[in-house]
C-alpha atoms as a PDB file:
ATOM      1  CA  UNK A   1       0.000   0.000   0.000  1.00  0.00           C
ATOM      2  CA  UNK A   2       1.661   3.522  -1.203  1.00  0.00           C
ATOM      3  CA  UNK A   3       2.009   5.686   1.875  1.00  0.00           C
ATOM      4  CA  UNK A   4       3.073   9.463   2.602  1.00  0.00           C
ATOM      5  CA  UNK A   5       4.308  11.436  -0.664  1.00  0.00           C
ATOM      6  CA  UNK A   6       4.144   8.924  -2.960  1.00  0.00           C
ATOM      7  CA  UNK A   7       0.170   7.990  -2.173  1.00  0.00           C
ATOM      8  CA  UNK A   8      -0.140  12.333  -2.776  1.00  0.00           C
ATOM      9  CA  UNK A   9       1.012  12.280  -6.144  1.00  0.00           C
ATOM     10  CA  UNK A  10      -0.797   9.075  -7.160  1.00  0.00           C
ATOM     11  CA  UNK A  11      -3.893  10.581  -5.974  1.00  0.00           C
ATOM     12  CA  UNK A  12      -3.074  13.630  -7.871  1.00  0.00           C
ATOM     13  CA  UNK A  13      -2.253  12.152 -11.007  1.00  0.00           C
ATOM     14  CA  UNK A  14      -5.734  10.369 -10.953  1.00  0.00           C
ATOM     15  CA  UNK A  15      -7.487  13.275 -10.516  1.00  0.00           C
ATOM     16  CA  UNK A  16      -5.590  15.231 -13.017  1.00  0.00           C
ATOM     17  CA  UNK A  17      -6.358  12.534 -15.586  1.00  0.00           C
ATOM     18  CA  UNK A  18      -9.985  12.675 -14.953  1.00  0.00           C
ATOM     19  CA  UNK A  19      -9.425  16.239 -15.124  1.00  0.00           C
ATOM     20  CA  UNK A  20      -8.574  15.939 -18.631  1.00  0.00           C
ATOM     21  CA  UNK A  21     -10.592  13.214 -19.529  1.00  0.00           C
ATOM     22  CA  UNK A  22     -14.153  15.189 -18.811  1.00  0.00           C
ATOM     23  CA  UNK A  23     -12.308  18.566 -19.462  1.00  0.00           C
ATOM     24  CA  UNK A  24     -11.352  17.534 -22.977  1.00  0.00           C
ATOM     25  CA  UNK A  25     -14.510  16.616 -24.373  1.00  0.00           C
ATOM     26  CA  UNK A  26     -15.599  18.750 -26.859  1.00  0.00           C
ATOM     27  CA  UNK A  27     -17.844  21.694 -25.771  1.00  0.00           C
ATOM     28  CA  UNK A  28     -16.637  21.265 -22.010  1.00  0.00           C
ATOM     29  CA  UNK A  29     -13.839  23.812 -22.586  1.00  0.00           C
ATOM     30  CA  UNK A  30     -15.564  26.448 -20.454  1.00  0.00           C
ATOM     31  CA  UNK A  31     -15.465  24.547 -17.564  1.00  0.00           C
ATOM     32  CA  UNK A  32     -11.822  24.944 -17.159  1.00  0.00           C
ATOM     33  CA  UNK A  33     -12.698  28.475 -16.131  1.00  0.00           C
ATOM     34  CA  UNK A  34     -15.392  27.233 -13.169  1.00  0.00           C
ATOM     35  CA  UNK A  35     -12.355  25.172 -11.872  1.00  0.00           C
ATOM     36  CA  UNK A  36      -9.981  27.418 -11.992  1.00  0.00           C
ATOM     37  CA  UNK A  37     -10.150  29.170  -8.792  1.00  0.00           C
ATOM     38  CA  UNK A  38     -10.182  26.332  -6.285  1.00  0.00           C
ATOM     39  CA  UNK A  39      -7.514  25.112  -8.113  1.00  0.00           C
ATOM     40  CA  UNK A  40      -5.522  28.397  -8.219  1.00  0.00           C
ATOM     41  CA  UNK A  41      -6.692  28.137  -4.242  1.00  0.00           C
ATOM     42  CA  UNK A  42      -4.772  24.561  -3.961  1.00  0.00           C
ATOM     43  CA  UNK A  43      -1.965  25.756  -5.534  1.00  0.00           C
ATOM     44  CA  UNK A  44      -1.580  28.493  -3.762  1.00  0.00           C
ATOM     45  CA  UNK A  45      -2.611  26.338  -0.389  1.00  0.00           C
ATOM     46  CA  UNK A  46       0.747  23.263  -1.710  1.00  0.00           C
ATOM     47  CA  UNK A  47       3.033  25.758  -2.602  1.00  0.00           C
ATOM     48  CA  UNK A  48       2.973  27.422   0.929  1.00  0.00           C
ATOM     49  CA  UNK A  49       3.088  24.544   1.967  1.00  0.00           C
ATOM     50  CA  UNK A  50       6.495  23.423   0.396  1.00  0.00           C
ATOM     51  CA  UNK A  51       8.081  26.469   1.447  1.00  0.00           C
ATOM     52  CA  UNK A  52       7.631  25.914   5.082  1.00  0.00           C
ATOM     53  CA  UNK A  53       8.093  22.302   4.856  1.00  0.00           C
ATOM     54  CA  UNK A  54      11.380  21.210   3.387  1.00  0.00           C
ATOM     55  CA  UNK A  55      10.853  17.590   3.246  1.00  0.00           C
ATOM     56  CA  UNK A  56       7.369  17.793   1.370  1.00  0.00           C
ATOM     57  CA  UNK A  57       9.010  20.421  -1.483  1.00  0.00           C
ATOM     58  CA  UNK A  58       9.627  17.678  -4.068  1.00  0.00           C
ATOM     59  CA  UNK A  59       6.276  15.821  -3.715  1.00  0.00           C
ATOM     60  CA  UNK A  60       4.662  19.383  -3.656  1.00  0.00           C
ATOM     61  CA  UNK A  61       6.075  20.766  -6.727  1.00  0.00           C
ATOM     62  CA  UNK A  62       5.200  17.600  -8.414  1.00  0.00           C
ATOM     63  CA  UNK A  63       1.770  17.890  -7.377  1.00  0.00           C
ATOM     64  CA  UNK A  64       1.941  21.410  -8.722  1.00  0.00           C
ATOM     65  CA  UNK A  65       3.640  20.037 -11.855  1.00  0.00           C
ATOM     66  CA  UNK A  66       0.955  17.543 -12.839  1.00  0.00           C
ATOM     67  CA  UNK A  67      -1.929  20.031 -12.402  1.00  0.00           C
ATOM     68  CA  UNK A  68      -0.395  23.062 -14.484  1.00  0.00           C
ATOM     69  CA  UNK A  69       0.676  19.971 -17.475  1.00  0.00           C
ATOM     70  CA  UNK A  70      -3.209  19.285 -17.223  1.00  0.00           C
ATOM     71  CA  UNK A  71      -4.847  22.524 -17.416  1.00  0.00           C
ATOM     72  CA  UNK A  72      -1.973  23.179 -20.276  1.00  0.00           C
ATOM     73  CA  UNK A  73      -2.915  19.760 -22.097  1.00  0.00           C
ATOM     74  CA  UNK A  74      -6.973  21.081 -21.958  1.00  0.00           C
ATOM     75  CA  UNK A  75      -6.280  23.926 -23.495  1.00  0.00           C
ATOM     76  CA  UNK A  76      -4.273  22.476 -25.958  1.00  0.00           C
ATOM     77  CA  UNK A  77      -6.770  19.923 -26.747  1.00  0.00           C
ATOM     78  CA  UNK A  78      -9.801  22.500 -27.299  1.00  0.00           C
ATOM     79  CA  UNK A  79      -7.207  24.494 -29.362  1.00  0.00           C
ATOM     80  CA  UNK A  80      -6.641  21.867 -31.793  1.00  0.00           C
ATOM     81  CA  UNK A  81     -10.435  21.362 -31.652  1.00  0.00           C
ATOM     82  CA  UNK A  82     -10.594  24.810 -32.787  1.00  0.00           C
ATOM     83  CA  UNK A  83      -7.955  25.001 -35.084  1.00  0.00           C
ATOM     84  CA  UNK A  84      -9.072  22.083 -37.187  1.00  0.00           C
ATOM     85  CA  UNK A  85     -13.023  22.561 -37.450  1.00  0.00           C
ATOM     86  CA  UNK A  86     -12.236  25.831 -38.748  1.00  0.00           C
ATOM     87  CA  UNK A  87      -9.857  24.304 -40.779  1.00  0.00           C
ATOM     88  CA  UNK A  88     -12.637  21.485 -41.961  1.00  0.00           C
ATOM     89  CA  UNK A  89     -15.425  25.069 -42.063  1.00  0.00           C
ATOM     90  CA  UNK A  90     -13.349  26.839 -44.612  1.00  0.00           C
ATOM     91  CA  UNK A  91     -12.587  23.697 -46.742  1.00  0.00           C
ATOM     92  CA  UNK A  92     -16.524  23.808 -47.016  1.00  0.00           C
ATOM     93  CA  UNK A  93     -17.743  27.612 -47.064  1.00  0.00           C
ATOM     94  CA  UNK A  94     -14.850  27.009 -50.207  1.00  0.00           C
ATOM     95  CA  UNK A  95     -17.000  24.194 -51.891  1.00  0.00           C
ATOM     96  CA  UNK A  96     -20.178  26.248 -51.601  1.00  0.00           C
ATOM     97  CA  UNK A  97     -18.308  29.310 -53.424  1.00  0.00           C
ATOM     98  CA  UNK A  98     -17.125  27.151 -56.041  1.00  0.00           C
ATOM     99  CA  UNK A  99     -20.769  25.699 -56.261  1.00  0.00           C
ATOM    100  CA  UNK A 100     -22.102  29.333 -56.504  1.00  0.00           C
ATOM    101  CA  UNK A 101     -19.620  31.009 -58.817  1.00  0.00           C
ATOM    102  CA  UNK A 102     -20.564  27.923 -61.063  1.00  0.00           C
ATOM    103  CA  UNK A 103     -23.923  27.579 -61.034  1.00  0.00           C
ATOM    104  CA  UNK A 104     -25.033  31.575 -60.050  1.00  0.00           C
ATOM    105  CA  UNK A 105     -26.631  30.250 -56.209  1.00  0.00           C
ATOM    106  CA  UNK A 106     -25.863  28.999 -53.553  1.00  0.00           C
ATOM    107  CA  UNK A 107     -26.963  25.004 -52.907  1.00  0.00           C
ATOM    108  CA  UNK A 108     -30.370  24.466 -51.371  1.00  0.00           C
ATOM    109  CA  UNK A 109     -28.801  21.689 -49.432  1.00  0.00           C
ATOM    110  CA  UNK A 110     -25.085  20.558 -48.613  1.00  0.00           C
ATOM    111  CA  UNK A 111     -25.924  17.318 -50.732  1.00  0.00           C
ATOM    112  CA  UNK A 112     -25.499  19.136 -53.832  1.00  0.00           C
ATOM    113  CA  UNK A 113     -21.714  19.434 -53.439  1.00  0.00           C
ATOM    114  CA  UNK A 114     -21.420  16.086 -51.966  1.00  0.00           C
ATOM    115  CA  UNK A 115     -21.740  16.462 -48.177  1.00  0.00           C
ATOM    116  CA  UNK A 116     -24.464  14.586 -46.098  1.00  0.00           C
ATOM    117  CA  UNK A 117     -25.769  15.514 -42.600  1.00  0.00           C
ATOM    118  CA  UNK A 118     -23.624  12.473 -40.999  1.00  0.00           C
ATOM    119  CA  UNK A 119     -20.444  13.898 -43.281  1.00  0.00           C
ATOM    120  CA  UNK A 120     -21.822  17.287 -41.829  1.00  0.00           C
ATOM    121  CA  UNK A 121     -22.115  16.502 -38.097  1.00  0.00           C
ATOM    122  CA  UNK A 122     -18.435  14.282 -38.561  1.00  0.00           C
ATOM    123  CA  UNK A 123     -16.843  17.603 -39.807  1.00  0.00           C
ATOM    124  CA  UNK A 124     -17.917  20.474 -38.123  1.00  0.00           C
ATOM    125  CA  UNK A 125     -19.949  18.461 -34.914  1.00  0.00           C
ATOM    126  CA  UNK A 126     -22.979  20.433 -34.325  1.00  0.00           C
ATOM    127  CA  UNK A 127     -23.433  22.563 -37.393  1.00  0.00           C
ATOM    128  CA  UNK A 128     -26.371  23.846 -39.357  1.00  0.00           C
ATOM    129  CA  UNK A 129     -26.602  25.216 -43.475  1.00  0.00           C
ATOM    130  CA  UNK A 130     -29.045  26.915 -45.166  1.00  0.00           C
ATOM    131  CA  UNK A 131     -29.561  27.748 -48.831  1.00  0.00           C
ATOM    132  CA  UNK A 132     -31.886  30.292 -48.458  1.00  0.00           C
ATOM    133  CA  UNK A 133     -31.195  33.187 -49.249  1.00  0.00           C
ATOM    134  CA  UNK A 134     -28.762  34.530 -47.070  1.00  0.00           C
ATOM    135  CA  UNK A 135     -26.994  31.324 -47.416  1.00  0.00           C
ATOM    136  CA  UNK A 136     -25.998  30.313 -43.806  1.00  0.00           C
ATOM    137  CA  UNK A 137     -23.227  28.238 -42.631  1.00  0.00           C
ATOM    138  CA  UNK A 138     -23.026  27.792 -38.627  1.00  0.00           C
ATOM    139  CA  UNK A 139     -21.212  25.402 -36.503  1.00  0.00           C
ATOM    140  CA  UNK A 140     -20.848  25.144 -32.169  1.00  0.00           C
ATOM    141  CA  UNK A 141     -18.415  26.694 -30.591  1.00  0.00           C
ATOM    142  CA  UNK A 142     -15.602  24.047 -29.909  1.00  0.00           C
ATOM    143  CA  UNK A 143     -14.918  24.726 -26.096  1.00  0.00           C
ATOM    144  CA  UNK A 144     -18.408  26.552 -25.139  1.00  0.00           C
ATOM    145  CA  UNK A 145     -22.115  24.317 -25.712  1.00  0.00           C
ATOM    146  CA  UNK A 146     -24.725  26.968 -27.777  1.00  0.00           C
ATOM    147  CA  UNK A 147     -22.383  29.380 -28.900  1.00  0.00           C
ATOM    148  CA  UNK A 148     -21.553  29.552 -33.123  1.00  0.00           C
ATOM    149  CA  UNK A 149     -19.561  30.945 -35.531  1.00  0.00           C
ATOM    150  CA  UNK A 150     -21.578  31.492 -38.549  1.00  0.00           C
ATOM    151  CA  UNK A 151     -20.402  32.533 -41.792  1.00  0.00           C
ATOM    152  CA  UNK A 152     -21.583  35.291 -43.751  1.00  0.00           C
ATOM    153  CA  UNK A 153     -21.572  34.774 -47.509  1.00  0.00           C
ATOM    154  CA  UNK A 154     -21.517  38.948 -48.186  1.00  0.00           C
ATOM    155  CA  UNK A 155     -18.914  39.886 -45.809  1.00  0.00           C
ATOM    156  CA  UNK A 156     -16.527  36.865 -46.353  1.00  0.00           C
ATOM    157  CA  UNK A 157     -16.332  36.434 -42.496  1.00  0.00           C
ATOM    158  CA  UNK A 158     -16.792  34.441 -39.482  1.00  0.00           C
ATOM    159  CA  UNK A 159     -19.127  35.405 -36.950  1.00  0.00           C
ATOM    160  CA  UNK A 160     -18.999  34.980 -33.206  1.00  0.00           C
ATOM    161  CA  UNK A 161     -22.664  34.518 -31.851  1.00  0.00           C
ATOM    162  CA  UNK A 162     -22.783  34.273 -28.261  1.00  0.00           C
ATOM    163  CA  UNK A 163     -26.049  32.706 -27.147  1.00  0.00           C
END
């Protein structure tokens, strides 16, 4: 049975990884902001702690260690979320321009240049298009659930919509 220091940074390693693991999903980004303060609180709460206490400095700045790599690593993961759905947004809001500057319109439905609501939802996640006109091309917010960027057509832009 692990005892003293080692049992500490066990148990924080866990909870660390579970951090990440609920953290990291996909429209859960926000939440790193709700846990930020009781961790900043913990932090703050270990690294007195080592200061005063020799012996536990090691095990303590591990501790700290492991949480900082994890908030870092969510972050990182709901960057690369972002990063690449735009990515995947822009490769589309491309094929409907090429649709329209061929055919004078924009397409009534994603179908017409190939993409299906699965393909649709496997790209972007939640995401929405519409035809009419103005065309409209929306998708959630990577890190935040019922916010969108939308795309308008006229300006050539992305659009934050906070809901």
């Amino acid at each position: 049975m692990l005892q003293g220091p080692k049992k500490k940074i066990y148990s924080t390693l866990f909870a660390a990884v579970l951090f990440v693991l609920f953290l990291g999903q996909r429209y859960a980004g926000f939440m790193l902001l709700l846990a930020a303060f009781p961790l900043a609180v913990w932090m703050l709460y270990v690294f007195g702690e080592a200061v005063t206490n020799p012996d536990l400095r090691k095990c303590q700045s591990i501790r700290i260690a492991i949480w900082l790599a994890a908030v870092g690593l969510v972050i990182g993961i709901h960057f690369a979320y972002h990063i690449t759905t735009r990515h995947k947004a822009d490769e589309m809001v491309s094929a409907i321009e090429n649709y329209r500057a061929q055919y004078g319109r924009y397409p009534a439905t994603l179908d017409e240049i190939g993409i299906d609501r699965q393909q649709l939802r496997a790209r972007l996640g939640m995401a929405y298009y519409s035809g009419k006109a103005p065309a409209l091309l929306a998708y959630g917010v990577t890190y935040v659930p019922f916010d969108t960027y939308d795309y308008d057509f006229e300006k050539k832009a992305w659009r934050y919509r906070a809901d």
